[in-house]
N, C-alpha and C. Protein backbone atom coordinates (compact mmCIF):
# COMPACT_ATOMS: atom_id res chain seq x y z
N UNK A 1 -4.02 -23.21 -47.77
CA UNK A 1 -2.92 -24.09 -48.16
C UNK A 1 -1.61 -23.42 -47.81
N UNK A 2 -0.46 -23.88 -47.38
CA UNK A 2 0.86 -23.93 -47.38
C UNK A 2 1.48 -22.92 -48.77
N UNK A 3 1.47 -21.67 -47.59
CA UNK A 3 1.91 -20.72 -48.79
C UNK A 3 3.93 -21.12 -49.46
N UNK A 4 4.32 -21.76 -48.67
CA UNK A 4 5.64 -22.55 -49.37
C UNK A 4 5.26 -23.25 -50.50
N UNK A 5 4.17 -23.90 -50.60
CA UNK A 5 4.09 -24.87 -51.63
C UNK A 5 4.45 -24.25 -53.03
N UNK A 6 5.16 -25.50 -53.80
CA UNK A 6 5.64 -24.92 -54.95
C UNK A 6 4.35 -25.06 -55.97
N UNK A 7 3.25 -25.48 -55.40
CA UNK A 7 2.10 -25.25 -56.50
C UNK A 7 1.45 -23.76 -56.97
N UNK A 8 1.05 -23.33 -58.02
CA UNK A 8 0.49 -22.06 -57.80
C UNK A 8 -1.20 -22.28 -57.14
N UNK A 9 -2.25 -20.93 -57.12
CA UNK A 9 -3.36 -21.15 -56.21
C UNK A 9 -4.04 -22.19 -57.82
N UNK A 10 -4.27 -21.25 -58.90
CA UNK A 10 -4.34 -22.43 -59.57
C UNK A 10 -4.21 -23.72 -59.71
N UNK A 11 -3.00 -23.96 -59.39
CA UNK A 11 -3.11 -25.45 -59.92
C UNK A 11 -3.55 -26.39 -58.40
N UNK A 12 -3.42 -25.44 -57.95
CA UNK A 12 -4.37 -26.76 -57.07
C UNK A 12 -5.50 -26.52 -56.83
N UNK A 13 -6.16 -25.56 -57.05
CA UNK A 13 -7.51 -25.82 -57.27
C UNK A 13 -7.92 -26.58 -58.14
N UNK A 14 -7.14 -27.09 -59.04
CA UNK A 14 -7.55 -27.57 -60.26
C UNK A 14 -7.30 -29.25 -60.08
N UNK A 15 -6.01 -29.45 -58.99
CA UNK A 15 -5.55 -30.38 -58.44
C UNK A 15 -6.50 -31.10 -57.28
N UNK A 16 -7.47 -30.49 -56.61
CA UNK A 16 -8.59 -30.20 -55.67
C UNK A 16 -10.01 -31.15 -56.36
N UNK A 17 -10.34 -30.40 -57.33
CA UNK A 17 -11.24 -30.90 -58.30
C UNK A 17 -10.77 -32.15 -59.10
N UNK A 18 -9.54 -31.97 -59.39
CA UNK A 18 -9.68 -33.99 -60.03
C UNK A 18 -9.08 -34.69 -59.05
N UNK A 19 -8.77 -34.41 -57.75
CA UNK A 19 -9.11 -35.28 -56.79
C UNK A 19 -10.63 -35.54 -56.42
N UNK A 20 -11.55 -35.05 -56.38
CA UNK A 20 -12.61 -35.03 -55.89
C UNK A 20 -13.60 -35.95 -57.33
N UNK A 21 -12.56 -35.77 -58.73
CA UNK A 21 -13.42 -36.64 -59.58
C UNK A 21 -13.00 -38.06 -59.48
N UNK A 22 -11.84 -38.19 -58.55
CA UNK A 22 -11.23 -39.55 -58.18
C UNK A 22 -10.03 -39.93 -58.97
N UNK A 23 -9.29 -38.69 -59.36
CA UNK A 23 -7.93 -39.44 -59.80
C UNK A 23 -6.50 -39.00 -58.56
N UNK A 24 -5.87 -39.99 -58.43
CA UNK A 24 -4.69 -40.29 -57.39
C UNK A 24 -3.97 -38.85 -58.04
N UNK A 25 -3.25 -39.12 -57.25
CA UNK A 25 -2.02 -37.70 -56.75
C UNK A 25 -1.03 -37.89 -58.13
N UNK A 26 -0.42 -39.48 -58.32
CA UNK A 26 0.22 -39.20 -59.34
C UNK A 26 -0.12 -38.57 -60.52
N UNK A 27 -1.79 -38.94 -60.94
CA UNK A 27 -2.06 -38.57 -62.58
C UNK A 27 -1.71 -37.09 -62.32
N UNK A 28 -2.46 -36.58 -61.22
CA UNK A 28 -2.52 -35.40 -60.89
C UNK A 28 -1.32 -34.49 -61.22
N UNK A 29 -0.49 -35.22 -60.81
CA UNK A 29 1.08 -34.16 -61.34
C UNK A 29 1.13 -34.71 -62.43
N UNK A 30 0.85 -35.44 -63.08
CA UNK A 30 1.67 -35.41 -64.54
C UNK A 30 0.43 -34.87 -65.34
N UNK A 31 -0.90 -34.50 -64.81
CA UNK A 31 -1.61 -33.50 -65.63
C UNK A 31 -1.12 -32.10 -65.77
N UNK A 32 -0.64 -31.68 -64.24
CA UNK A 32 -0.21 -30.35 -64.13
C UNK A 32 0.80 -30.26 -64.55
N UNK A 33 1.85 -31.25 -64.83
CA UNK A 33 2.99 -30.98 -65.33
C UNK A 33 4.07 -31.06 -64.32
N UNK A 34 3.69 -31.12 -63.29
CA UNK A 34 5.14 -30.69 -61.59
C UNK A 34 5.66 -31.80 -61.30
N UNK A 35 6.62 -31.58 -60.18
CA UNK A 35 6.97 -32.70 -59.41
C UNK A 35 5.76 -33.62 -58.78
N UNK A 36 6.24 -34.58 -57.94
CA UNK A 36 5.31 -35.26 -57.52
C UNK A 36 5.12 -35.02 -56.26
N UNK A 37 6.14 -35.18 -55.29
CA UNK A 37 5.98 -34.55 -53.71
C UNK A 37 4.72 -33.25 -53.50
N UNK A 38 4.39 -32.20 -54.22
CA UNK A 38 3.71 -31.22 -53.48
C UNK A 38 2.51 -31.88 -54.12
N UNK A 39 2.29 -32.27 -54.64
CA UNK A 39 0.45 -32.95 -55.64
C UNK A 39 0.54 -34.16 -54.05
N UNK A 40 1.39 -34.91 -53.71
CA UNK A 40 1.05 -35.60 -52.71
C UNK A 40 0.73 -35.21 -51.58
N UNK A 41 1.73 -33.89 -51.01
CA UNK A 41 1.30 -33.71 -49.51
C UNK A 41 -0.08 -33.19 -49.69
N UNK A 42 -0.84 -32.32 -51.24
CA UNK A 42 -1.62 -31.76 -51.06
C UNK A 42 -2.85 -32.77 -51.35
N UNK A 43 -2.53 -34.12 -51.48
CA UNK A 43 -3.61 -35.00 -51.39
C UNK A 43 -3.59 -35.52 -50.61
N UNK A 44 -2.58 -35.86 -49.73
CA UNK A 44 -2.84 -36.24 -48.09
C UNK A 44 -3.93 -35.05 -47.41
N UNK A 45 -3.40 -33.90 -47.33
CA UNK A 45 -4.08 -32.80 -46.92
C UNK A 45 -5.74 -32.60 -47.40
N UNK A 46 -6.26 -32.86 -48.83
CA UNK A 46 -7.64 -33.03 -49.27
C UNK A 46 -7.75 -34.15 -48.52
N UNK A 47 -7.43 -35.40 -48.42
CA UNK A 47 -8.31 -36.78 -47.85
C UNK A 47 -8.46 -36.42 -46.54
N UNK A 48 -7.91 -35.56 -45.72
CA UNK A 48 -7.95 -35.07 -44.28
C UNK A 48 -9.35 -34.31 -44.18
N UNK A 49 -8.75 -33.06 -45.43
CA UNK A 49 -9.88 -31.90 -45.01
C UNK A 49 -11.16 -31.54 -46.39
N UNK A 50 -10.39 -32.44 -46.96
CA UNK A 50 -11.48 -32.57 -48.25
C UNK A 50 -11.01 -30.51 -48.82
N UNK A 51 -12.25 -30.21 -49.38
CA UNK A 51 -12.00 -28.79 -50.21
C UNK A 51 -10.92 -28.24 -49.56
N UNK A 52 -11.53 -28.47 -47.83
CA UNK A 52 -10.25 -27.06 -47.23
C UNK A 52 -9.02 -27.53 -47.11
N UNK A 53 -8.62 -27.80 -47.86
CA UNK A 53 -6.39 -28.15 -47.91
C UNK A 53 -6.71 -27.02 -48.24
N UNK A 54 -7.54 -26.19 -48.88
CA UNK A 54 -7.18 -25.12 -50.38
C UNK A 54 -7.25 -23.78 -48.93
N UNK A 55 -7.33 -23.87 -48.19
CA UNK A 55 -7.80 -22.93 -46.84
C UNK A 55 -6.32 -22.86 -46.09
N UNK A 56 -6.19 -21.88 -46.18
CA UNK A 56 -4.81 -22.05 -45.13
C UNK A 56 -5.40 -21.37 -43.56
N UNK A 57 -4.44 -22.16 -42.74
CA UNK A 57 -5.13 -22.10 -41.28
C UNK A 57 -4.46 -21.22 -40.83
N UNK A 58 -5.18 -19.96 -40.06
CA UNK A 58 -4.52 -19.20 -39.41
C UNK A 58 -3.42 -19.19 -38.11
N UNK A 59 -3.23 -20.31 -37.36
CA UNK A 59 -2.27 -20.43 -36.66
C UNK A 59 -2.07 -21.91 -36.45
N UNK A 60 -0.97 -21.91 -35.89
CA UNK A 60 -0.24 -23.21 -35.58
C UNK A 60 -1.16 -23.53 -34.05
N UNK A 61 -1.24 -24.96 -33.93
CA UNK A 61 -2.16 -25.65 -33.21
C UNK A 61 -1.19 -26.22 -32.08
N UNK A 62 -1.27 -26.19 -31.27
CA UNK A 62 -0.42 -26.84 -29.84
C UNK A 62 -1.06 -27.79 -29.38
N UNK A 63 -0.31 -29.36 -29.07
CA UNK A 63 -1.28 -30.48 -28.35
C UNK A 63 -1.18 -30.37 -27.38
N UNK A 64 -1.43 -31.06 -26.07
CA UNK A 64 -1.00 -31.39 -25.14
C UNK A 64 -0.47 -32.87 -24.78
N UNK A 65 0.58 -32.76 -23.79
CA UNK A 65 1.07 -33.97 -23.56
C UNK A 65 0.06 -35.17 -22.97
N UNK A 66 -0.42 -34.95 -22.85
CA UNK A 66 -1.81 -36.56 -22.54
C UNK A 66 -2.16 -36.89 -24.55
N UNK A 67 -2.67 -35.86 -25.02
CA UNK A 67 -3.35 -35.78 -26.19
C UNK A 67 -2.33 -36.65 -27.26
N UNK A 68 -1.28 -35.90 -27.32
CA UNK A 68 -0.02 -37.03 -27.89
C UNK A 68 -0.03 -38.44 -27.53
N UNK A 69 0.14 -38.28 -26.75
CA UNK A 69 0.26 -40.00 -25.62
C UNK A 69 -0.96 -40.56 -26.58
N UNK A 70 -1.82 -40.79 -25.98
CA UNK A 70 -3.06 -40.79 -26.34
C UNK A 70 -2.59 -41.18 -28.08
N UNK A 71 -2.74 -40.90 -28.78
CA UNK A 71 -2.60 -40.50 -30.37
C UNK A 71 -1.32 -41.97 -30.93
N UNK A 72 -0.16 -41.49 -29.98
CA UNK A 72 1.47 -42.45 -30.22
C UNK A 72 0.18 -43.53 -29.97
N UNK A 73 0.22 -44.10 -28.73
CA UNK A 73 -0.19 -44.97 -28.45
C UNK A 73 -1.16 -46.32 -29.05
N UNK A 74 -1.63 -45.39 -29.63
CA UNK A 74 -3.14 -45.86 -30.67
C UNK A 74 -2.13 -46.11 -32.36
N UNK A 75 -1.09 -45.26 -32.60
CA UNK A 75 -0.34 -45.59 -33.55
C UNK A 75 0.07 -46.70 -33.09
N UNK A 76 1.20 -46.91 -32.13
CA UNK A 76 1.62 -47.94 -32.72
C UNK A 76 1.19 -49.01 -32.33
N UNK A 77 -0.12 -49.67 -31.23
CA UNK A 77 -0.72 -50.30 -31.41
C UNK A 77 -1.10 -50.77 -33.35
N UNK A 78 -1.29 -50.22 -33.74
CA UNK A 78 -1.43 -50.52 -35.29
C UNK A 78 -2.84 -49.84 -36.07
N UNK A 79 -3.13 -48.50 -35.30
CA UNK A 79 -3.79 -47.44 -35.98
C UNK A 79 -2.97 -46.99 -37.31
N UNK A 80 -4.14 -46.68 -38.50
CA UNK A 80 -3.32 -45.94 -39.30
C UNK A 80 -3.12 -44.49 -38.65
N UNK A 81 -1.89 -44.12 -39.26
CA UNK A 81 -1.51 -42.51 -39.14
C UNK A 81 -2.55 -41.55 -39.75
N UNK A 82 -3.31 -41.71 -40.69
CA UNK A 82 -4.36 -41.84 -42.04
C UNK A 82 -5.40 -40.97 -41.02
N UNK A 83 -5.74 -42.47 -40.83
CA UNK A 83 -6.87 -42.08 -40.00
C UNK A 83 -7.16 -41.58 -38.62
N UNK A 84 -5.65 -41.47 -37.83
CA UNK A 84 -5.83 -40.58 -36.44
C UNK A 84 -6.12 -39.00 -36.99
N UNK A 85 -5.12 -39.00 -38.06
CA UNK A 85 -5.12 -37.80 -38.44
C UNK A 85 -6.60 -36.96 -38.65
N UNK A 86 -7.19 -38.12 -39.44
CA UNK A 86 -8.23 -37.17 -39.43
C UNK A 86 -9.69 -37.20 -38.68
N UNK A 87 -9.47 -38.71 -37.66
CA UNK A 87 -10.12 -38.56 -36.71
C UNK A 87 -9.89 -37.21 -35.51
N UNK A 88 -8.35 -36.73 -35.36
CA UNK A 88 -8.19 -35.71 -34.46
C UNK A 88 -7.99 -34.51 -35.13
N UNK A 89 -8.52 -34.41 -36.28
CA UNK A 89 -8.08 -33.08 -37.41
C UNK A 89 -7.02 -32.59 -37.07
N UNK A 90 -6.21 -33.44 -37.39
CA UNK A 90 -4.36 -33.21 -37.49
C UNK A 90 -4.23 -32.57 -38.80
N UNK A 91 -3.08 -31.56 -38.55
CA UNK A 91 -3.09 -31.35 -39.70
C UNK A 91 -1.97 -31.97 -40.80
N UNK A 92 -1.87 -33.45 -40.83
CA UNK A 92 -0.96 -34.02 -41.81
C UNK A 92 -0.88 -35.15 -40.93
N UNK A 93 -1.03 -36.70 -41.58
CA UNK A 93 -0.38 -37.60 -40.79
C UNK A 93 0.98 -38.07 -40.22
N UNK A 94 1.41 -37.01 -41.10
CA UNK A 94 3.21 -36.92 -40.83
C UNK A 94 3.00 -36.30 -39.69
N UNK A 95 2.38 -35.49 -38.45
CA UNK A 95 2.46 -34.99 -37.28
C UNK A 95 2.50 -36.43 -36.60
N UNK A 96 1.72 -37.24 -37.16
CA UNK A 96 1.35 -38.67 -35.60
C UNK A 96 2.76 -39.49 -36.33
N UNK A 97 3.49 -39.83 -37.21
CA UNK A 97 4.75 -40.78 -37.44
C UNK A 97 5.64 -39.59 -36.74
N UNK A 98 5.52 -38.16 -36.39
CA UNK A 98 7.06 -37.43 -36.11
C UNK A 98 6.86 -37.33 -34.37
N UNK A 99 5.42 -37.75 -33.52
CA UNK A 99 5.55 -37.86 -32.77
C UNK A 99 5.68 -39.07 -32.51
N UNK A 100 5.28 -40.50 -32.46
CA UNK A 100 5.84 -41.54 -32.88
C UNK A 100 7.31 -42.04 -32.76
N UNK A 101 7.65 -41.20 -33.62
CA UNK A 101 9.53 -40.92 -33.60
C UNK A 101 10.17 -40.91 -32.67
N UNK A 102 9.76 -39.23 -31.73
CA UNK A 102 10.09 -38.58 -30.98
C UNK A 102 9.82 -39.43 -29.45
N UNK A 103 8.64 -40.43 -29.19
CA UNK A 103 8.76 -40.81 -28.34
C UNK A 103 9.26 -42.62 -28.66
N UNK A 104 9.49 -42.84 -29.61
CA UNK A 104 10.81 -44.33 -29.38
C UNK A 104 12.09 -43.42 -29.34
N UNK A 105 11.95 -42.42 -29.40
CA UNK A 105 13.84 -42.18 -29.60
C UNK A 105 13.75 -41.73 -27.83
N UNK A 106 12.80 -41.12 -27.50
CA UNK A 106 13.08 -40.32 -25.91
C UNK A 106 12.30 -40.26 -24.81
N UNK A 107 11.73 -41.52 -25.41
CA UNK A 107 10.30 -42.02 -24.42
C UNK A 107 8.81 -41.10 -23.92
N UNK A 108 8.57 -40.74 -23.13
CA UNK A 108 7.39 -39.85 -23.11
C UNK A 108 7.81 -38.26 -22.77
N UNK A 109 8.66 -38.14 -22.61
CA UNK A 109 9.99 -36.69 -22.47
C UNK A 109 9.95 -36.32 -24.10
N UNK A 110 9.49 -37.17 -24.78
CA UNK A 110 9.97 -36.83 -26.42
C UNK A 110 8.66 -36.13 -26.95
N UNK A 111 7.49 -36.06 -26.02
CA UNK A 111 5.98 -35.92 -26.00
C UNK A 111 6.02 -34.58 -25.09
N UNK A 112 7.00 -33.77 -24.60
CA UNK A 112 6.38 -32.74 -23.85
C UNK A 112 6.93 -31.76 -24.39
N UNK A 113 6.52 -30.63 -24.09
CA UNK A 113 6.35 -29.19 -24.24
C UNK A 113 7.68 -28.88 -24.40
N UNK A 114 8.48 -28.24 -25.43
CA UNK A 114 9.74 -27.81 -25.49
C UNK A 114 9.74 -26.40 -25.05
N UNK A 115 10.65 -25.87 -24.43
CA UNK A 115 10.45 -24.47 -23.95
C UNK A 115 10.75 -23.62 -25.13
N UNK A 116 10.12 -22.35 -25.93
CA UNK A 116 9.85 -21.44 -26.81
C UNK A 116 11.15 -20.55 -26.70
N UNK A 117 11.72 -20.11 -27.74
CA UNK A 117 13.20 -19.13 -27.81
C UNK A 117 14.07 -19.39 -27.30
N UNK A 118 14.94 -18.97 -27.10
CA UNK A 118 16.52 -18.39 -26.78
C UNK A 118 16.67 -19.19 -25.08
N UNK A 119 17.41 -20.10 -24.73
CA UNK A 119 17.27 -19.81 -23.52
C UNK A 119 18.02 -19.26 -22.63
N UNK A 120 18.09 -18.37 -21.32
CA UNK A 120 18.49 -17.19 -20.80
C UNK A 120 19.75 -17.14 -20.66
N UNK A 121 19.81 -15.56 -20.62
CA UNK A 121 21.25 -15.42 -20.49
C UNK A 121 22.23 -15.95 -19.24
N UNK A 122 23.04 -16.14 -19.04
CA UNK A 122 23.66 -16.44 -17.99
C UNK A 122 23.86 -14.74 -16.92
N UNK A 123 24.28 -14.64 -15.67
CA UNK A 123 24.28 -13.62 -15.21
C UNK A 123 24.87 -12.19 -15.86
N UNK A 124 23.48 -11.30 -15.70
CA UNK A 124 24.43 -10.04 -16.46
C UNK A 124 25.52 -9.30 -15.79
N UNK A 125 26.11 -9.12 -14.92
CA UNK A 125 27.35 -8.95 -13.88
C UNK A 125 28.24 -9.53 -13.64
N UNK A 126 29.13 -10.26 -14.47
CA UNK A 126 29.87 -10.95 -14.02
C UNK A 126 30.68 -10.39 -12.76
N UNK A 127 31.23 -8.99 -12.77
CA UNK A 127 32.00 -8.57 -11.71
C UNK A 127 31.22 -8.66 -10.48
N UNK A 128 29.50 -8.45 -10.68
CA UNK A 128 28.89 -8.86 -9.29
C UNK A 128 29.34 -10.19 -8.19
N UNK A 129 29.19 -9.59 -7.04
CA UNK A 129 29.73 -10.51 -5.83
C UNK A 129 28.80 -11.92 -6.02
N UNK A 130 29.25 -13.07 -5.90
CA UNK A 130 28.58 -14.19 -5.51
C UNK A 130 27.66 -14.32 -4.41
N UNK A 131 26.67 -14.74 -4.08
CA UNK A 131 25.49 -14.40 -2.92
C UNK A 131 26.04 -15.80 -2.72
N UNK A 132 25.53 -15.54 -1.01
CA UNK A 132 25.84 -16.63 -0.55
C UNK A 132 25.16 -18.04 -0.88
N UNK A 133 26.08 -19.22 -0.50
CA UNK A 133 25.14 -20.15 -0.91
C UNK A 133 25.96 -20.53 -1.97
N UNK A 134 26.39 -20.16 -2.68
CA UNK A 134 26.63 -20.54 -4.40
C UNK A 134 28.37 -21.00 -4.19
N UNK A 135 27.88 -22.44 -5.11
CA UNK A 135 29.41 -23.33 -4.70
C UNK A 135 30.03 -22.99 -5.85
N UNK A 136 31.82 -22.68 -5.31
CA UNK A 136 32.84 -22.16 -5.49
C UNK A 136 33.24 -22.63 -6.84
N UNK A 137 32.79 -23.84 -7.56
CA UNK A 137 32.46 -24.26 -8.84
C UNK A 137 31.96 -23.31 -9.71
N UNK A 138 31.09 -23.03 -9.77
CA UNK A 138 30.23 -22.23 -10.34
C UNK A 138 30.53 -20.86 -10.45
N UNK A 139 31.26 -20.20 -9.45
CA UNK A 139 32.22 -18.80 -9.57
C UNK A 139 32.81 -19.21 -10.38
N UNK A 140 34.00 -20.10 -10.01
CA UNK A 140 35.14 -20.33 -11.02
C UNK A 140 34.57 -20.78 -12.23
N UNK A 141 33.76 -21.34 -12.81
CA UNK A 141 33.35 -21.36 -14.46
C UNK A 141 33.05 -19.51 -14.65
N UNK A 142 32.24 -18.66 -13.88
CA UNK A 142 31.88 -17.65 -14.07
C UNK A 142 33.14 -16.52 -14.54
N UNK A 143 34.19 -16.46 -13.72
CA UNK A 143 35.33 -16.10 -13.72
C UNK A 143 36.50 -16.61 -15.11
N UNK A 144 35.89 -17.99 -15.28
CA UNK A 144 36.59 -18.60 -16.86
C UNK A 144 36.03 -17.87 -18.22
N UNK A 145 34.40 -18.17 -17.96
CA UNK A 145 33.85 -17.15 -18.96
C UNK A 145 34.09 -15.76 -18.89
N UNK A 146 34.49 -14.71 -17.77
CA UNK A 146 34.61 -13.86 -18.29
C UNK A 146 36.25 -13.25 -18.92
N UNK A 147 37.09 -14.34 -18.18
CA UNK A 147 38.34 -14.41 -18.42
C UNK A 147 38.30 -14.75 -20.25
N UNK A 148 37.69 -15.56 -20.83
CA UNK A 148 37.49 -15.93 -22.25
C UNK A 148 36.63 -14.84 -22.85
N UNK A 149 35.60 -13.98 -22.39
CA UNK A 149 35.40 -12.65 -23.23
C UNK A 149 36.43 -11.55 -23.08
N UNK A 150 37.05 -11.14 -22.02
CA UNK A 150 37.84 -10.07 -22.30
C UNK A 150 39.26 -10.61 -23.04
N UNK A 151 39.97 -11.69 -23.49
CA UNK A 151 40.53 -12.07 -24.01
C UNK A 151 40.31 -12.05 -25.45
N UNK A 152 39.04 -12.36 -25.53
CA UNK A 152 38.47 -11.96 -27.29
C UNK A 152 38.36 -10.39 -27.33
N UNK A 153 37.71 -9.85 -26.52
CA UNK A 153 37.24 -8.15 -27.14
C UNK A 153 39.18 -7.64 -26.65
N UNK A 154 40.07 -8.27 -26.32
CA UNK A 154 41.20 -7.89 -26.33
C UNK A 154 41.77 -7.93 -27.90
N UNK A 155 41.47 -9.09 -28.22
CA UNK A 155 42.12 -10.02 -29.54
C UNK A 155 41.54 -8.59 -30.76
N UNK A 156 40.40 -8.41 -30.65
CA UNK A 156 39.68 -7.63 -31.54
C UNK A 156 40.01 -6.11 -31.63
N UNK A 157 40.32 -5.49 -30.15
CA UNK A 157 40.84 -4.25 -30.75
C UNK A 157 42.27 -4.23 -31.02
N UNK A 158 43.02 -5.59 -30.21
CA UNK A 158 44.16 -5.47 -31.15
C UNK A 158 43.62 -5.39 -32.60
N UNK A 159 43.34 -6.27 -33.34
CA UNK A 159 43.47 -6.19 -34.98
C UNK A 159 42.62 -4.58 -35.40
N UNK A 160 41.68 -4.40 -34.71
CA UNK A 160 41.15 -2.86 -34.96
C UNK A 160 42.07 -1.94 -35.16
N UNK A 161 43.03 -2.44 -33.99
CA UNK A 161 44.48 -1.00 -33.98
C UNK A 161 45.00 -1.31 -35.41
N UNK A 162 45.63 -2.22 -35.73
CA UNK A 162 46.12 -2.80 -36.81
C UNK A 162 45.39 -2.80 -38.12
N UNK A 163 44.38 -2.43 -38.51
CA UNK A 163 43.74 -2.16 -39.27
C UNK A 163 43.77 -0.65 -39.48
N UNK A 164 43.84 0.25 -38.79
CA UNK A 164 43.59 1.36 -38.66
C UNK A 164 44.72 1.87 -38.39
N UNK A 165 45.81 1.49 -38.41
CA UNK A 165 47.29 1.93 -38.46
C UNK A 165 47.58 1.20 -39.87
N UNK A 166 47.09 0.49 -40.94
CA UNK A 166 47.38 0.16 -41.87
C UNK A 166 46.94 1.32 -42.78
N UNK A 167 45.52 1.36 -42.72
CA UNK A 167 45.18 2.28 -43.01
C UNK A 167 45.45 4.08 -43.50
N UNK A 168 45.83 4.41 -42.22
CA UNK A 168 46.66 5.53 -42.00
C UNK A 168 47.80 5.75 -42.71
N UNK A 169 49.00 4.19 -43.57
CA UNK A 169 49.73 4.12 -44.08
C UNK A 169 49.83 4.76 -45.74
């Protein structure tokens, strides 16, 4: 289970078992006493995986872009989310409504692979020569950016001086 969850391991084991004797998510929190949101995601999660919600999964699962397609498609034809989910052991039906989302807002581009971290730095040299080929645009932004960093690390040891001549006072 979702070590964020604000349930302890207790109470949802305990939450686990009177799902399984057949009472809904609400009684469920007002037996345990909690909010209602985490007794729900964690009964979406039992009707998926039954005992193992209580199992937390060792890594995050990657689809592929056909596999999505595939999945949207069958949603909104008028599949439940419910049941893709746990026909494709998703882990939450909220994965098939957020891809869903993602492709009415950005069409099948909203379904592919986002590239992982930081993305790259721009050239580490600015003073390096331009290779040929490379339009005179593209220097001159290069030459703006570096004109706008040495203007800041200017700005900064000014106030450094000024700090440190206060100091000294």
């Amino acid at each position: 289970m979702d070590g964020r969850s604000s349930l302890s391991v207790g109470q949802r084991e305990r939450a686990v078992a009177w799902f399984e004797e057949g009472l809904g998510y609400r009684s469920v929190a007002r037996l345990l006493g909690v909010v209602l949101w985490p007794v729900k995601r964690l009964y979406r999660r039992w009707q998926i995986w039954g005992r193992g919600a209580l199992v937390t999964k060792p890594t995050k699962r990657s689809y592929s872009f056909e596999f999505k397609l595939a999945v949207v498609e069958r949603f909104l034809a008028g599949e439940s989310a419910m049941v893709l989910a746990t026909e494709h052991e998703l882990s939450s039906p909220e994965l098939v409504k957020r891809w869903a989302r993602a492709y009415q807002r950005e069409g099948e581009d909203g379904l592919q692979p986002k590239p992982k971290g930081r993305p790259p730095k721009a050239a580490k040299d600015p003073d390096a020569p331009a290779p040929s080929g490379v339009d005179v645009g593209s220097e001159l932004e290069q030459l703006r950016r570096e004109n706008e960093r040495l203007r800041a690390e200017n700005a900064y040891l000014g106030k450094l001086r000024a700090l440190r001549e206060q100091q000294q006072r």
